[in-house]
C-alpha atoms as a PDB file:
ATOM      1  CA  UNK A   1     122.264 110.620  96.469  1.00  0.00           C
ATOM      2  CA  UNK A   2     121.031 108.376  93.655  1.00  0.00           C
ATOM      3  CA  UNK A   3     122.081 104.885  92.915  1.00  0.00           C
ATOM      4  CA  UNK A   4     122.949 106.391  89.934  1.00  0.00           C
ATOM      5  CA  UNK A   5     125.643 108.727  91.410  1.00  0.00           C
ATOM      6  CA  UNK A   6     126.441 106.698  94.056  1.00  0.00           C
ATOM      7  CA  UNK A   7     127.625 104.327  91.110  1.00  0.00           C
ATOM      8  CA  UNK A   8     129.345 107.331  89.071  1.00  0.00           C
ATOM      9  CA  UNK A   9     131.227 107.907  92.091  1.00  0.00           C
ATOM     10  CA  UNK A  10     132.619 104.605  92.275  1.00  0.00           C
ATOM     11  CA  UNK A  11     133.751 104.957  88.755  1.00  0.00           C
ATOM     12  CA  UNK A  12     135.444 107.818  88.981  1.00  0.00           C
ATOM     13  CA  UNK A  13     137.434 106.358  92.205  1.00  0.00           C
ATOM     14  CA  UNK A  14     138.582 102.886  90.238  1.00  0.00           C
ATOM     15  CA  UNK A  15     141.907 103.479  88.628  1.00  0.00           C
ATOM     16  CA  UNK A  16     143.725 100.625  87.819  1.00  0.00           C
ATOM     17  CA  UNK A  17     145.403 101.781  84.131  1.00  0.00           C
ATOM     18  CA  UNK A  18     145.699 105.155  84.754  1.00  0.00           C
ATOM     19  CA  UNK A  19     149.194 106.298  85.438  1.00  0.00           C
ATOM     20  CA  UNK A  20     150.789 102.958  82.882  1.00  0.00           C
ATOM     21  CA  UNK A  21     153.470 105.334  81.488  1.00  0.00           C
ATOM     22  CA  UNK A  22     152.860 102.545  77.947  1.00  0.00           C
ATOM     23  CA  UNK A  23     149.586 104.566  77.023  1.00  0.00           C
ATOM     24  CA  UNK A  24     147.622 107.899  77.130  1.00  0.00           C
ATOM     25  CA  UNK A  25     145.563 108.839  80.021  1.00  0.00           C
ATOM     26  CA  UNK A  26     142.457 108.748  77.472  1.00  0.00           C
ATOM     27  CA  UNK A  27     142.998 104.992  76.318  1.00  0.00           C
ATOM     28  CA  UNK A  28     144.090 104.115  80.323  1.00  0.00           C
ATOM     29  CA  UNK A  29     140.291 105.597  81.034  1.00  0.00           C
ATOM     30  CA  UNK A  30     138.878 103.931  78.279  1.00  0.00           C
ATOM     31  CA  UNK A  31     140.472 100.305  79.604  1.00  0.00           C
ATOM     32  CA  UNK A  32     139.271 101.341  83.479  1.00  0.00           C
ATOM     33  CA  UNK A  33     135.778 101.250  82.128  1.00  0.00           C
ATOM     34  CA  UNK A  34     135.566  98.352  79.538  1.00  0.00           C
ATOM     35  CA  UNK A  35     136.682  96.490  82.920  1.00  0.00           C
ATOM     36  CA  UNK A  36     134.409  97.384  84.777  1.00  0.00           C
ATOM     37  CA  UNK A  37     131.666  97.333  82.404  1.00  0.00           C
ATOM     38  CA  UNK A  38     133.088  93.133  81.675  1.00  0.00           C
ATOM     39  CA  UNK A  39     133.188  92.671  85.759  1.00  0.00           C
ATOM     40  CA  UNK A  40     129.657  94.440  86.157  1.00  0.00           C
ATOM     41  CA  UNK A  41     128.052  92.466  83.166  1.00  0.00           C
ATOM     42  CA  UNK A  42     129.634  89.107  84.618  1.00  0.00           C
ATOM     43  CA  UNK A  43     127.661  89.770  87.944  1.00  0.00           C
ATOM     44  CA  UNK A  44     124.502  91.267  86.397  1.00  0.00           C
ATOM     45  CA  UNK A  45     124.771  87.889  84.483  1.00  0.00           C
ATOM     46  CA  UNK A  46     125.586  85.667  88.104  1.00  0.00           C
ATOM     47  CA  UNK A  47     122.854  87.369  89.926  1.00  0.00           C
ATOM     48  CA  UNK A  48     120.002  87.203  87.359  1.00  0.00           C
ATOM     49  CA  UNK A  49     120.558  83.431  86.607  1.00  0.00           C
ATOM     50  CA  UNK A  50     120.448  82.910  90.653  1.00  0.00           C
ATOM     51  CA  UNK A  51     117.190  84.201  91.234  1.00  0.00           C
ATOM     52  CA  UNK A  52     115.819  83.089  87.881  1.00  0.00           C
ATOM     53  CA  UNK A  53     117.045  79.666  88.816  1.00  0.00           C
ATOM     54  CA  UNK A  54     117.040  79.604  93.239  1.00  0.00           C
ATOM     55  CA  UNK A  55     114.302  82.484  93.959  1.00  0.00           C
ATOM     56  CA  UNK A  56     111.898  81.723  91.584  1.00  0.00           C
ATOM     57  CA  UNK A  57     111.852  85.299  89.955  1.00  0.00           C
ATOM     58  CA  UNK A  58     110.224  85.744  86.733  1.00  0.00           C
ATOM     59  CA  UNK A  59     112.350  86.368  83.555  1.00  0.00           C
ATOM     60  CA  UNK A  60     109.754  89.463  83.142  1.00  0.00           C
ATOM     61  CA  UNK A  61     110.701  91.044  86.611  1.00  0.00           C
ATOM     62  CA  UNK A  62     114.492  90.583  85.854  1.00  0.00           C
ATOM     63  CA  UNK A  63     114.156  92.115  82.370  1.00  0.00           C
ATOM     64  CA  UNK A  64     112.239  95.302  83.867  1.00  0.00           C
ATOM     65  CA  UNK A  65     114.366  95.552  86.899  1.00  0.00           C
ATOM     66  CA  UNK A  66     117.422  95.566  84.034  1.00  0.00           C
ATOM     67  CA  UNK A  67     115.407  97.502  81.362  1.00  0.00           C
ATOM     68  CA  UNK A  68     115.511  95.046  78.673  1.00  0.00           C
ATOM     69  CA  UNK A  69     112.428  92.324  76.904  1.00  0.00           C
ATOM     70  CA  UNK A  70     112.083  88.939  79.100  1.00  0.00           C
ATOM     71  CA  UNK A  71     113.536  87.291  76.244  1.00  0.00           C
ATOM     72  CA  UNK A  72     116.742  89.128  76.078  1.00  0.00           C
ATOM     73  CA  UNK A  73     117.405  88.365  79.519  1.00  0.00           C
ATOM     74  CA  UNK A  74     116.464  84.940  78.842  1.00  0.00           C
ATOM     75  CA  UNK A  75     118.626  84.867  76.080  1.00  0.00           C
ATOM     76  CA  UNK A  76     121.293  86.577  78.091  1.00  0.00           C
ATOM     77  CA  UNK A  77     121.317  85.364  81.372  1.00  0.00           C
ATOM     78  CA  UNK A  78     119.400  81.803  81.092  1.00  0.00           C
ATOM     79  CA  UNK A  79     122.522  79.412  80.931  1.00  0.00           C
END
């Protein structure tokens, strides 16, 4: 299994609006995933401005592992 589905798996398991009788099961989904996409962008953010900062790792080996231009994760994650 990828890292990819591995990660699609977990998705699929978290549920925490689903089932809120106050909205549809589309806009519960849609509320699952903005928070995780807010809790995984607030560790991406943690994590890259650690090793920047503690590791030594290069701004341009942070922005390939996370697919974006060394200055967008500098931008980004450079606090």
């Amino acid at each position: 299994m990828s890292a990819e589905s591995n990660a699609r798996v977990h998705i699929h398991a978290f549920r925490w609006w689903v089932g809120n009788p106050e909205m549809t099961r589309a806009e519960a989904e849609l509320r699952d995933l903005a928070a995780l996409r807010d809790a995984v962008e607030y560790e991406i953010g943690i994590h890259a401005h650690e090793v920047a900062t503690y590791e030594g790792i290069s701004w341009a080996t942070i922005a390939d592992a996370l697919s974006i231009s060394p200055a967008a994760a500098r931008r980004c994650y450079a606090r």
